[in-house]
N, C-alpha and C. Protein backbone atom coordinates (compact mmCIF):
# COMPACT_ATOMS: atom_id res chain seq x y z
N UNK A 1 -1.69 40.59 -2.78
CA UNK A 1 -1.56 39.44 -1.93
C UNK A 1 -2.94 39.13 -1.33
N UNK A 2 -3.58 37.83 -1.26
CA UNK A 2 -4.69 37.27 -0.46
C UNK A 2 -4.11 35.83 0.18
N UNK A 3 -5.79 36.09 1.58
CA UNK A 3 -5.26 35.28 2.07
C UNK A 3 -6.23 33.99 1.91
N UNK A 4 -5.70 32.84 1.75
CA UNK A 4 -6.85 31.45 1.12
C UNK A 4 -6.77 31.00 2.78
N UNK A 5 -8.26 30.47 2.85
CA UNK A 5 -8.47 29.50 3.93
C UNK A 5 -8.35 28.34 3.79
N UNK A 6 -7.40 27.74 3.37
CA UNK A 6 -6.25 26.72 3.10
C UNK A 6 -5.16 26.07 3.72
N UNK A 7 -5.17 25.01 4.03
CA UNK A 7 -4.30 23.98 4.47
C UNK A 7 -2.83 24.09 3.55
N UNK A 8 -1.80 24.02 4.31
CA UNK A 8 -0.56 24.16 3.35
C UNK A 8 0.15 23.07 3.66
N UNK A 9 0.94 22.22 3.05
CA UNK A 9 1.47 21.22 3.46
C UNK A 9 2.69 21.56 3.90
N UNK A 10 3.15 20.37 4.85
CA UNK A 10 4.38 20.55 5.63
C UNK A 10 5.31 20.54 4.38
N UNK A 11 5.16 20.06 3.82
CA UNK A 11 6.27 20.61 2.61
C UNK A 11 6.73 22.04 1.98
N UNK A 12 5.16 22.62 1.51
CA UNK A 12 5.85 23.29 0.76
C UNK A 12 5.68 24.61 2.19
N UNK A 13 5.53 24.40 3.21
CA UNK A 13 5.57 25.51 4.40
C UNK A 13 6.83 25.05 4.88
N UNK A 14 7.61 24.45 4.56
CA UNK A 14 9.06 24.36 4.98
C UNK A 14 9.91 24.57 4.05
N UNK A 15 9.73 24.55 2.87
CA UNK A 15 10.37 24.96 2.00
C UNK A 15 10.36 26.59 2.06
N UNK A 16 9.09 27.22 2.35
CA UNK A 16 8.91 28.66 2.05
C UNK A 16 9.54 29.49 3.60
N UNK A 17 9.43 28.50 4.73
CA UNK A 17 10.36 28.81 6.22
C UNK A 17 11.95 28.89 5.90
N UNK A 18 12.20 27.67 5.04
CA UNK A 18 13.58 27.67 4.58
C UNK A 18 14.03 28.79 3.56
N UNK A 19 13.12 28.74 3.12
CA UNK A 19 13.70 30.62 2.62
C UNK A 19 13.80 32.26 3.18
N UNK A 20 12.24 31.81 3.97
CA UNK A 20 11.69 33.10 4.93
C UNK A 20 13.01 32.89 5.63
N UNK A 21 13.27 32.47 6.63
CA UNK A 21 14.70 32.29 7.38
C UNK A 21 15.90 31.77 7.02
N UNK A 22 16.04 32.03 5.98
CA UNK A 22 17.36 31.96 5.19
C UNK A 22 17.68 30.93 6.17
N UNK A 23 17.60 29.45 5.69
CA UNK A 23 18.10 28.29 6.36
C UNK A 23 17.66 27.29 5.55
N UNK A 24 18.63 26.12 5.65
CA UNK A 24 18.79 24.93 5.02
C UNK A 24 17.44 23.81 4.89
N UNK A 25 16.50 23.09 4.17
CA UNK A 25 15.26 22.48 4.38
C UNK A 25 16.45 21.19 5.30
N UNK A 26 16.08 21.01 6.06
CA UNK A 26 16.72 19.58 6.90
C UNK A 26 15.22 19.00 7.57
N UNK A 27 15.29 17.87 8.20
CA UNK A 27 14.43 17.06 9.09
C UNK A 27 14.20 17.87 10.33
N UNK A 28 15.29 18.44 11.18
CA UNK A 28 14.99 19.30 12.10
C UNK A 28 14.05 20.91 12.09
N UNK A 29 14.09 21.34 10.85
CA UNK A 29 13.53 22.74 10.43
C UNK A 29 11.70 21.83 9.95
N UNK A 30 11.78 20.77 9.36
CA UNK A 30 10.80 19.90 8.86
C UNK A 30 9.05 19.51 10.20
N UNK A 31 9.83 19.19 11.27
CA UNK A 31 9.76 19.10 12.12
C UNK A 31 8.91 20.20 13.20
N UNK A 32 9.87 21.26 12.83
CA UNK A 32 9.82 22.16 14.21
C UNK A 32 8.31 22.92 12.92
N UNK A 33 8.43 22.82 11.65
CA UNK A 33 7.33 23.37 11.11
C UNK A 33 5.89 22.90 11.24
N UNK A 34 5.87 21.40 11.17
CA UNK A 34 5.06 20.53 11.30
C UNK A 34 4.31 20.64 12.63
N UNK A 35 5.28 20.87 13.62
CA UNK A 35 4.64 21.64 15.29
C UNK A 35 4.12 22.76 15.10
N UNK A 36 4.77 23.76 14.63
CA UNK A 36 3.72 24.80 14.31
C UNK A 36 2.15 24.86 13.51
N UNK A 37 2.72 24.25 12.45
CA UNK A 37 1.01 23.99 12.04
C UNK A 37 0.39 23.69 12.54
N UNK A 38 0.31 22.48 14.04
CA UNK A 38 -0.43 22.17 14.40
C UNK A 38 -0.74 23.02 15.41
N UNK A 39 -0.56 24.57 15.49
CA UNK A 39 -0.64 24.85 16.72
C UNK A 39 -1.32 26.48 16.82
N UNK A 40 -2.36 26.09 15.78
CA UNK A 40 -3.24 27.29 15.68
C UNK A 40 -4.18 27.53 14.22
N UNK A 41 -4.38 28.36 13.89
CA UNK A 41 -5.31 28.58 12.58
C UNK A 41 -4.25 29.14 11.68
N UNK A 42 -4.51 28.01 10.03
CA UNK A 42 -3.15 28.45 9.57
C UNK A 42 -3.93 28.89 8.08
N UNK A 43 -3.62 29.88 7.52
CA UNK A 43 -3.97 30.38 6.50
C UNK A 43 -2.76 30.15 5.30
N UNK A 44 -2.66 30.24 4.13
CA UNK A 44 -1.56 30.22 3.07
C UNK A 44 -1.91 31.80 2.82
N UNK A 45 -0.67 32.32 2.16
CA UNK A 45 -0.57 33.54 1.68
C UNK A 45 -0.15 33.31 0.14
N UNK A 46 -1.13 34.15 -0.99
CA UNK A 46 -0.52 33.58 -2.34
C UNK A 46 -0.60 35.08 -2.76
N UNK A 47 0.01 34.86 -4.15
CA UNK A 47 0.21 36.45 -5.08
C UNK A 47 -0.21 35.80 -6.22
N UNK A 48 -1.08 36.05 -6.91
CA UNK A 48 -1.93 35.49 -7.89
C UNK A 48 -1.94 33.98 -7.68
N UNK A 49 -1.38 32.83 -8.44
CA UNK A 49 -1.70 31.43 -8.04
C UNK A 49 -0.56 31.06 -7.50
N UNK A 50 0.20 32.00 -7.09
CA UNK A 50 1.61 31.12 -6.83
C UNK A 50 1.53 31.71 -4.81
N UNK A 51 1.82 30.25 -4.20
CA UNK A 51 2.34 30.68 -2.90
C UNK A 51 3.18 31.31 -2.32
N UNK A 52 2.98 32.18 -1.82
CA UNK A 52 3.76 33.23 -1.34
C UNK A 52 4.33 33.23 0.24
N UNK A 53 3.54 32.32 0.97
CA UNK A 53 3.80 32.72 2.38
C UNK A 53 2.77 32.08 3.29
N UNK A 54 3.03 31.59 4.59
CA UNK A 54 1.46 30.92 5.18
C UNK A 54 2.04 32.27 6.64
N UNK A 55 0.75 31.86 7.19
CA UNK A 55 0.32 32.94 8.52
C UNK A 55 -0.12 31.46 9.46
N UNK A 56 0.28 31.67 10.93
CA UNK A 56 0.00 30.41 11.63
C UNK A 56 -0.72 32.07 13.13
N UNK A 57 -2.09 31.74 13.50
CA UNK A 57 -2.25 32.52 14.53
C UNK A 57 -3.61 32.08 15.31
N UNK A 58 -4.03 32.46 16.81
CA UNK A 58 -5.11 32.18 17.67
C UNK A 58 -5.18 33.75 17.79
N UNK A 59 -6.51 33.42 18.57
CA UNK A 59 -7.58 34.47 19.55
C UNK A 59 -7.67 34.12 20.59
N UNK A 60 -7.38 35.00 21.45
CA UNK A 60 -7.63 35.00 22.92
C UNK A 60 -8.63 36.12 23.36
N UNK A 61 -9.64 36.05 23.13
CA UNK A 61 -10.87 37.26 23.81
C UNK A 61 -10.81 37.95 22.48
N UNK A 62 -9.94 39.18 23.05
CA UNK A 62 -9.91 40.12 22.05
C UNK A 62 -8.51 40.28 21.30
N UNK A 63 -7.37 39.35 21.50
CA UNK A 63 -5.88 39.84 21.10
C UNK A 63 -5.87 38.82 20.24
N UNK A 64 -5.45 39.42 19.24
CA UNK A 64 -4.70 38.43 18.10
C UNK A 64 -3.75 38.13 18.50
N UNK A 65 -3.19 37.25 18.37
CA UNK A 65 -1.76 36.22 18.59
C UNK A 65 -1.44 35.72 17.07
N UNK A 66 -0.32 36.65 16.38
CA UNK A 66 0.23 35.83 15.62
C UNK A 66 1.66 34.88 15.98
N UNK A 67 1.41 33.42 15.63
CA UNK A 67 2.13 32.51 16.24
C UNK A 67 3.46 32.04 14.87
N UNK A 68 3.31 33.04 13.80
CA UNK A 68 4.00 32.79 12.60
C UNK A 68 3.87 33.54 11.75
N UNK A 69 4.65 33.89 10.66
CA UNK A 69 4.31 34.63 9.67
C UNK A 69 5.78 34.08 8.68
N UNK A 70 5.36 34.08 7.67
CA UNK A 70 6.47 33.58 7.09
C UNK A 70 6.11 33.90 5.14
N UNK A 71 7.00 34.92 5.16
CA UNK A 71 6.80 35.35 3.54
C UNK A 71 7.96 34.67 2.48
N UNK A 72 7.76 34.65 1.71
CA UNK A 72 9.27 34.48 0.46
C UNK A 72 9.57 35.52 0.62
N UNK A 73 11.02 35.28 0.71
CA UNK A 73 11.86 36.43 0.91
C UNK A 73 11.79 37.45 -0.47
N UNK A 74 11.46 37.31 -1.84
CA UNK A 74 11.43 37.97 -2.78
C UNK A 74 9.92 38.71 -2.54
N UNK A 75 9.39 38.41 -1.55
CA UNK A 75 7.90 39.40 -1.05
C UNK A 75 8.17 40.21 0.19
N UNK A 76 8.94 39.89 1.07
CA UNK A 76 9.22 40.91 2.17
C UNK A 76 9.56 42.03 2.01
N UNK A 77 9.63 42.83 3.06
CA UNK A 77 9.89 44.39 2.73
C UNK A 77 9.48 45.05 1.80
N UNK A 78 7.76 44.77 1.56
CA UNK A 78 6.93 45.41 0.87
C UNK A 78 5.55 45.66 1.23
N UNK A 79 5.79 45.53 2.49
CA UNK A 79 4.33 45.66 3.40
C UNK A 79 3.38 44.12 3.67
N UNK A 80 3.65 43.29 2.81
CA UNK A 80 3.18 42.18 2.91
C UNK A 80 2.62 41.85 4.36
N UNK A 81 3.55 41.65 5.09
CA UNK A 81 3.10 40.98 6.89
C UNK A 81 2.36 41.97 7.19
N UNK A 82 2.70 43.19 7.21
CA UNK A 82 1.18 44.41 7.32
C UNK A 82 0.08 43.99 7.10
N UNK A 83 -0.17 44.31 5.91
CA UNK A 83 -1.34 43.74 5.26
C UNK A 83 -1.89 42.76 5.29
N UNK A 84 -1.54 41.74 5.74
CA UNK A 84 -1.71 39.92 6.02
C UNK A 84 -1.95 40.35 7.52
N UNK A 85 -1.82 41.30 8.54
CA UNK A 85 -1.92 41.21 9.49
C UNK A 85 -3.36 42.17 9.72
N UNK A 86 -3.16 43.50 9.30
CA UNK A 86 -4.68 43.76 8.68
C UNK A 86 -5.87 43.29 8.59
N UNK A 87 -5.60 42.68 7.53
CA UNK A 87 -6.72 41.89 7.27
C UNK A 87 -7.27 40.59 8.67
N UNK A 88 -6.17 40.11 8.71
CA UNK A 88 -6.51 39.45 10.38
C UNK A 88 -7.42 40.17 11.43
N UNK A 89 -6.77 41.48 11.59
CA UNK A 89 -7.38 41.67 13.03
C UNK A 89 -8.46 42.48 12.34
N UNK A 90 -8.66 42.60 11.08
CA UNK A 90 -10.64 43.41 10.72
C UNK A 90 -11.43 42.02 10.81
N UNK A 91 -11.03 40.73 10.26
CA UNK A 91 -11.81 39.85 9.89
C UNK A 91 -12.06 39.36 11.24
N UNK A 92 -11.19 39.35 12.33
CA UNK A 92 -11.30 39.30 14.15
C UNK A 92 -12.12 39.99 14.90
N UNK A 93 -11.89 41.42 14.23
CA UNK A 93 -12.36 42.26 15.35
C UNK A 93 -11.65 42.34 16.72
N UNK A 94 -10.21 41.99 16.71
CA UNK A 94 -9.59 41.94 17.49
C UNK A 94 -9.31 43.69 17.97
N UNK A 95 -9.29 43.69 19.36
CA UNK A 95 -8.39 45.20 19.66
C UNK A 95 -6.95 45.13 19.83
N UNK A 96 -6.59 44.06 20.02
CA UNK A 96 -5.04 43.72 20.22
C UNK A 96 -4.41 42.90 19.74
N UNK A 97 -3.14 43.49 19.58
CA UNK A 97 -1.89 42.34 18.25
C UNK A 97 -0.95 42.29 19.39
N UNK A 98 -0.36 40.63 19.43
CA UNK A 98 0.84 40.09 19.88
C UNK A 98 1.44 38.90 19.03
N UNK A 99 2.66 38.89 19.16
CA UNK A 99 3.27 38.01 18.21
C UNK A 99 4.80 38.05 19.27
N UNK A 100 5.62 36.95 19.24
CA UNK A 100 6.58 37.12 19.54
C UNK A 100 8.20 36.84 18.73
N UNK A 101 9.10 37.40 18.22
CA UNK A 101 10.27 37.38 17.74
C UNK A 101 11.37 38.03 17.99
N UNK A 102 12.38 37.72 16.94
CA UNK A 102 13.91 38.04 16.74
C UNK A 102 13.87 39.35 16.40
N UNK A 103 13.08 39.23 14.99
CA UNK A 103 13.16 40.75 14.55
C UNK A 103 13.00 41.93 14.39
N UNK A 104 13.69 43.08 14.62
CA UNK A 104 13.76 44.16 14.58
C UNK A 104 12.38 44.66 13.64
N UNK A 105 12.91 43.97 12.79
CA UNK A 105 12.25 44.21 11.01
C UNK A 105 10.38 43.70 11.38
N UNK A 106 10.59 42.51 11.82
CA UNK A 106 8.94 42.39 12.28
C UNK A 106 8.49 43.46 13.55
N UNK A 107 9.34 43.80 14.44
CA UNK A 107 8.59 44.49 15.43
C UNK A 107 8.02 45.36 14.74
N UNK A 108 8.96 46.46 14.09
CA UNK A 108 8.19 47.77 13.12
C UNK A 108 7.26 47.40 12.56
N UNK A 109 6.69 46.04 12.51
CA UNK A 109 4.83 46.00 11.72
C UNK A 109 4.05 46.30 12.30
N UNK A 110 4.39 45.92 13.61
CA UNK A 110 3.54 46.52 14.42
C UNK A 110 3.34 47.40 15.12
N UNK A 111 4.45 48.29 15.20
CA UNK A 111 4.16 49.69 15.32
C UNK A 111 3.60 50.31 14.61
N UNK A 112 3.75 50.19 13.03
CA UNK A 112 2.83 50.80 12.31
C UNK A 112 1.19 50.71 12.38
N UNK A 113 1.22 49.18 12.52
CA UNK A 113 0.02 49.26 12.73
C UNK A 113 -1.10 49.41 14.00
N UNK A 114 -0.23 49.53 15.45
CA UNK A 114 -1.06 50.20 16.64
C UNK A 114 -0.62 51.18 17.13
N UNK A 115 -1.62 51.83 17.48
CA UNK A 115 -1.06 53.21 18.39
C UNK A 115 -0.50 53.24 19.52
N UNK A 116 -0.60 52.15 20.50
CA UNK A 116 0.23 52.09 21.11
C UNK A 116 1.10 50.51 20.95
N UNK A 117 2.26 50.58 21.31
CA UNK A 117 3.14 49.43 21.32
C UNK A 117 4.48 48.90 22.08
N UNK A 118 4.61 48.11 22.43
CA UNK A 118 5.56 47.67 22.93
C UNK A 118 6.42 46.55 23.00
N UNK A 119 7.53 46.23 23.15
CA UNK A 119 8.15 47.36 23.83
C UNK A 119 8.72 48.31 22.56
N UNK A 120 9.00 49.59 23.23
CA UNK A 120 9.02 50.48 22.27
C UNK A 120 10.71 51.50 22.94
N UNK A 121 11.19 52.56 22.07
CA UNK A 121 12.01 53.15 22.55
C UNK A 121 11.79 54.61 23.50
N UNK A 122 10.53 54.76 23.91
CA UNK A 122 10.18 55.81 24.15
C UNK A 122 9.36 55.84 25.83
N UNK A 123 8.93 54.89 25.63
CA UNK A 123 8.16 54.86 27.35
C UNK A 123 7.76 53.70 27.71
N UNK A 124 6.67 53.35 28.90
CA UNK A 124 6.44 52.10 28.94
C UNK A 124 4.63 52.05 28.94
N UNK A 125 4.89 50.81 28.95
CA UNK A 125 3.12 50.85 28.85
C UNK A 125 2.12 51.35 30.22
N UNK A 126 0.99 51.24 30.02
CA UNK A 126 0.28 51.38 31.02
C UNK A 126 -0.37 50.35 32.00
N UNK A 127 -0.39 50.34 32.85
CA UNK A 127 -0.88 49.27 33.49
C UNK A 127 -2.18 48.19 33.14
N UNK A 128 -2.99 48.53 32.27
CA UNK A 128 -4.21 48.11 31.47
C UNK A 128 -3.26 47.47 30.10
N UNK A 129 -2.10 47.94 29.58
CA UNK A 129 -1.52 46.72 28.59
C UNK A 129 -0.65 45.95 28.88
N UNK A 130 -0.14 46.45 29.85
CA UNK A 130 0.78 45.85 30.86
C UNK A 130 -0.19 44.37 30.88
N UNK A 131 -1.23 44.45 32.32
CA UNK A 131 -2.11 43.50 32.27
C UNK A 131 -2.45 42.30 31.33
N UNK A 132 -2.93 43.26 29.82
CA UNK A 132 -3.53 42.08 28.79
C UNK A 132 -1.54 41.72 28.28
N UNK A 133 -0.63 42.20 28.36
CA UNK A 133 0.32 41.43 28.18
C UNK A 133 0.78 40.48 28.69
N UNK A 134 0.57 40.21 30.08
CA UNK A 134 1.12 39.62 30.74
C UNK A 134 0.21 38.20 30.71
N UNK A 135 -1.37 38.52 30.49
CA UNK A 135 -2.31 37.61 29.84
C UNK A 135 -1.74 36.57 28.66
N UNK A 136 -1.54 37.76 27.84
CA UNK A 136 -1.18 36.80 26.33
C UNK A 136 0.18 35.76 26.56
N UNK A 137 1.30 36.47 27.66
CA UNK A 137 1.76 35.47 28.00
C UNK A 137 2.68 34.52 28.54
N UNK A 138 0.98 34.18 29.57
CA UNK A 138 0.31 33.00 30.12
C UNK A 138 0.09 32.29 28.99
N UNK A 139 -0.63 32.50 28.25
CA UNK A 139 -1.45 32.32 26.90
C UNK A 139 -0.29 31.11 25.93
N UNK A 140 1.00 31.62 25.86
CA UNK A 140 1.33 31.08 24.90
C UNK A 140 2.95 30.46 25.18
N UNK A 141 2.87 30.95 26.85
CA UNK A 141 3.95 30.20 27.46
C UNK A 141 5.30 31.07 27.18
N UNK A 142 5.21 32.26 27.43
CA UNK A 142 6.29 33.43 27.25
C UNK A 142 6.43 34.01 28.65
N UNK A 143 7.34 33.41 29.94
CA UNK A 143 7.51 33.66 31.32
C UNK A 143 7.85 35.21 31.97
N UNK A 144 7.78 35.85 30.87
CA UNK A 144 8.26 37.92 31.17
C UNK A 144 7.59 38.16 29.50
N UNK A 145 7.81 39.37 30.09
CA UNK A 145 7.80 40.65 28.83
C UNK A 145 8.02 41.89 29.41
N UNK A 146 8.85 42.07 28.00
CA UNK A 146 8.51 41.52 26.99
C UNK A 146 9.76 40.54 26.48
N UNK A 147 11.01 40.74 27.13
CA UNK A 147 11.96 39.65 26.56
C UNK A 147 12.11 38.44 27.65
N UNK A 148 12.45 37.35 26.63
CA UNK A 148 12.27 35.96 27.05
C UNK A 148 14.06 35.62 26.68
N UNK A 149 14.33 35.69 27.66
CA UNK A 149 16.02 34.81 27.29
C UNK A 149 15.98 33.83 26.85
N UNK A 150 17.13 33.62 25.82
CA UNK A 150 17.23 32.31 25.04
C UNK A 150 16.22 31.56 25.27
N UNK A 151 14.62 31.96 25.00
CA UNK A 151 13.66 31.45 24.62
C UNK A 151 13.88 30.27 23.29
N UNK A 152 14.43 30.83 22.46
CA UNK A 152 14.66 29.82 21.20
C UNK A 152 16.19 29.07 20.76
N UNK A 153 16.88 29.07 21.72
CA UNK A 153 17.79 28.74 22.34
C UNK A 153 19.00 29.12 21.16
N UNK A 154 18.55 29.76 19.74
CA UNK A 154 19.59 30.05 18.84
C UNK A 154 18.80 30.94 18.43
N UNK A 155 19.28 31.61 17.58
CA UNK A 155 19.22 32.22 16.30
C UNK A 155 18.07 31.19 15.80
N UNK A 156 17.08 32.55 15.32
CA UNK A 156 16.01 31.62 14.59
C UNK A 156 16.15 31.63 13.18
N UNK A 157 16.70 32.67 12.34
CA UNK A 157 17.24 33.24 10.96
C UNK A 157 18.47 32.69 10.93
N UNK A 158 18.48 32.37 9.78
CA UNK A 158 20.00 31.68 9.04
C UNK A 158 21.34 33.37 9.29
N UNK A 159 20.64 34.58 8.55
CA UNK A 159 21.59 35.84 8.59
C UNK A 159 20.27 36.94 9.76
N UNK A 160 20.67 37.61 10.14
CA UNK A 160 20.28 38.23 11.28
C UNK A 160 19.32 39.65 10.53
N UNK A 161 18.07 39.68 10.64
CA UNK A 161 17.50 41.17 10.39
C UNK A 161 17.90 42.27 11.12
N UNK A 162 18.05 43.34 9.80
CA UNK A 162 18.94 44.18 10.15
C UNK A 162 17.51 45.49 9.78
N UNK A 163 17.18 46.30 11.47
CA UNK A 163 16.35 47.41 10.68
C UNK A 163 17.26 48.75 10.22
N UNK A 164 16.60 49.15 9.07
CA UNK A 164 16.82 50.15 8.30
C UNK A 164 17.35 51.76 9.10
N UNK A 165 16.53 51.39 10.35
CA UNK A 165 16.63 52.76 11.25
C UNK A 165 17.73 52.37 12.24
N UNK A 166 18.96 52.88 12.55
CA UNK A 166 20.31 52.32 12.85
C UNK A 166 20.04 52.19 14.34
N UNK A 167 19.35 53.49 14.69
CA UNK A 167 18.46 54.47 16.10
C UNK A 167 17.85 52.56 17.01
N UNK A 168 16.98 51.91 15.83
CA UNK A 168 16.27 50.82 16.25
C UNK A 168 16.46 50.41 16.29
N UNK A 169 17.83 49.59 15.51
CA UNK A 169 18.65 48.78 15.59
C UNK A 169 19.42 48.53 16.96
N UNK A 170 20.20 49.38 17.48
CA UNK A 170 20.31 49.78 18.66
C UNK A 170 20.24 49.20 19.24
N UNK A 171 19.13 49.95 19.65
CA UNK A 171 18.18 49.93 20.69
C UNK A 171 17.53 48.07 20.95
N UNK A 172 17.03 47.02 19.54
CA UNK A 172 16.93 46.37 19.73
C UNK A 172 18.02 45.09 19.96
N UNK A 173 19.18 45.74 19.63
CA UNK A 173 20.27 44.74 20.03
C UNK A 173 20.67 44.70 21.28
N UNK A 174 20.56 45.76 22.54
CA UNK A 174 20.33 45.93 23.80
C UNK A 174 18.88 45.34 23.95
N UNK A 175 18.27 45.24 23.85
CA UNK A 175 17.21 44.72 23.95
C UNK A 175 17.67 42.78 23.66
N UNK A 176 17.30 42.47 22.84
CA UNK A 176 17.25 41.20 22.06
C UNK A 176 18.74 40.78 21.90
N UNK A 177 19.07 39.82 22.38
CA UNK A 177 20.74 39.13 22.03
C UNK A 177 20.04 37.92 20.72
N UNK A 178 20.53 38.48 19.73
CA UNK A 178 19.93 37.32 18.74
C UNK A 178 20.64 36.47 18.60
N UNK A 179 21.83 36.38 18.98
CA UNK A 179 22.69 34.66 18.80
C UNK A 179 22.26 34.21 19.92
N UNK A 180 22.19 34.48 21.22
CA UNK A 180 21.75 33.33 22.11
C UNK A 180 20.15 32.78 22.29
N UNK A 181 19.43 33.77 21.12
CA UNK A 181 18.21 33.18 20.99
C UNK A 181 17.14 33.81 21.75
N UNK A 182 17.42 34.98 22.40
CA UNK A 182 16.33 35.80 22.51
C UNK A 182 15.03 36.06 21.73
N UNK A 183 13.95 36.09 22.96
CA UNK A 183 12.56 36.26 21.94
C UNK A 183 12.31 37.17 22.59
N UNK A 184 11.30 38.30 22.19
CA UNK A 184 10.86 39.47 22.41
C UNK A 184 9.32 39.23 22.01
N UNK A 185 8.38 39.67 23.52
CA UNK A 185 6.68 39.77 23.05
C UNK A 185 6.76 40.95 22.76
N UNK A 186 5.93 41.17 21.70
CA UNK A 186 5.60 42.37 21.02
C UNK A 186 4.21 42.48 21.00
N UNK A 187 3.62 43.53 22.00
CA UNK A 187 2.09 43.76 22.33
C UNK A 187 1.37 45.41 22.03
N UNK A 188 0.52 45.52 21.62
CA UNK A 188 -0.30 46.84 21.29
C UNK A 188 -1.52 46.32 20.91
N UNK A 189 -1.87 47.72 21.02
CA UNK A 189 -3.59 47.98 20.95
C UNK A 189 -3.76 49.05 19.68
N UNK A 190 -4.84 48.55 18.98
CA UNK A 190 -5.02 49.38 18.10
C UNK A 190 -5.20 50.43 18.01
């Protein structure tokens, strides 16, 4: 997988949303994509010549903010968003990853990839990530953390991500109510 410094059209980035989130291409999904593009640095994700996926994200100082990520579903759950995220924060030089979502399945990217993270099942942060969390957001208009009630006022996925670890699952369904549209900031340091 690479990533092109490339413009993707509202087309075929709604077509590839309408799959990433198992949901219907309509005017409303058309739309809410078209806002996103405009609302940060957007890269395409391809697997040899064929598109695979776009990345929508800013910098704030030192924290990456990914504001999107969106793979074909026949590429997920193969490290893909890892690696697409990787490569982000070396080509940044960022010390810190935030992104905010539904899923279970996306939070675990980023545990893997920082040493510390949150929110997590085990403790809480420290007052120094605490801080740059509460920064990022200001930043991007997220009023707590790390959960934002019916922030997205539904379900953002057509069928609901389900993580593999039952333990996390859990834990993030006490956490995150995904039918009424809960969003969750997800913040760490490398």
């Amino acid at each position: 997988m690479f990533i092109k410094q490339e413009l993707i059209s509202v087309e075929d980035a709604t077509q590839i949303a309408a799959a990433g989130f198992i949901q219907n291409y309509d005017q409303t999904l058309e739309e809410d994509v078209r806002h996103h593009l405009g609302a940060g640095i957007v890269r395409t994700l391809y697997n040899d010549k064929q598109k695979i996926g776009f990345v929508i994200y800013e910098v704030f100082g030192d924290i990456l903010y990914i504001s999107g990520i969106i793979i074909l579903p026949q590429w997920q759950a193969q490290g893909g968003a890892g690696e697409v995220i990787s490569k982000l924060l070396q080509a940044t030089g960022c010390a810190f990853l935030a992104y905010r979502t539904q899923s279970s399945r996306m939070w675990s990217v980023g545990q893997k990839l920082c040493q510390q993270w949150y929110p997590n099942l085990d403790n809480h942060p420290s007052n120094n990530i605490l801080a740059k969390a509460r920064l990022i957001c200001e930043q991007i208009g997220s009023p707590h953390f790390p959960v934002n009630k019916g922030f997205y006022g539904q379900a953002l996925y057509g069928q609901k991500p389900i993580h593999q670890d039952l333990t996390v699952q859990t834990w993030w369904d006490d956490l995150c109510v995904f039918e009424a549209g809960d969003a969750v900031v997800c913040f760490g340091a490398l």
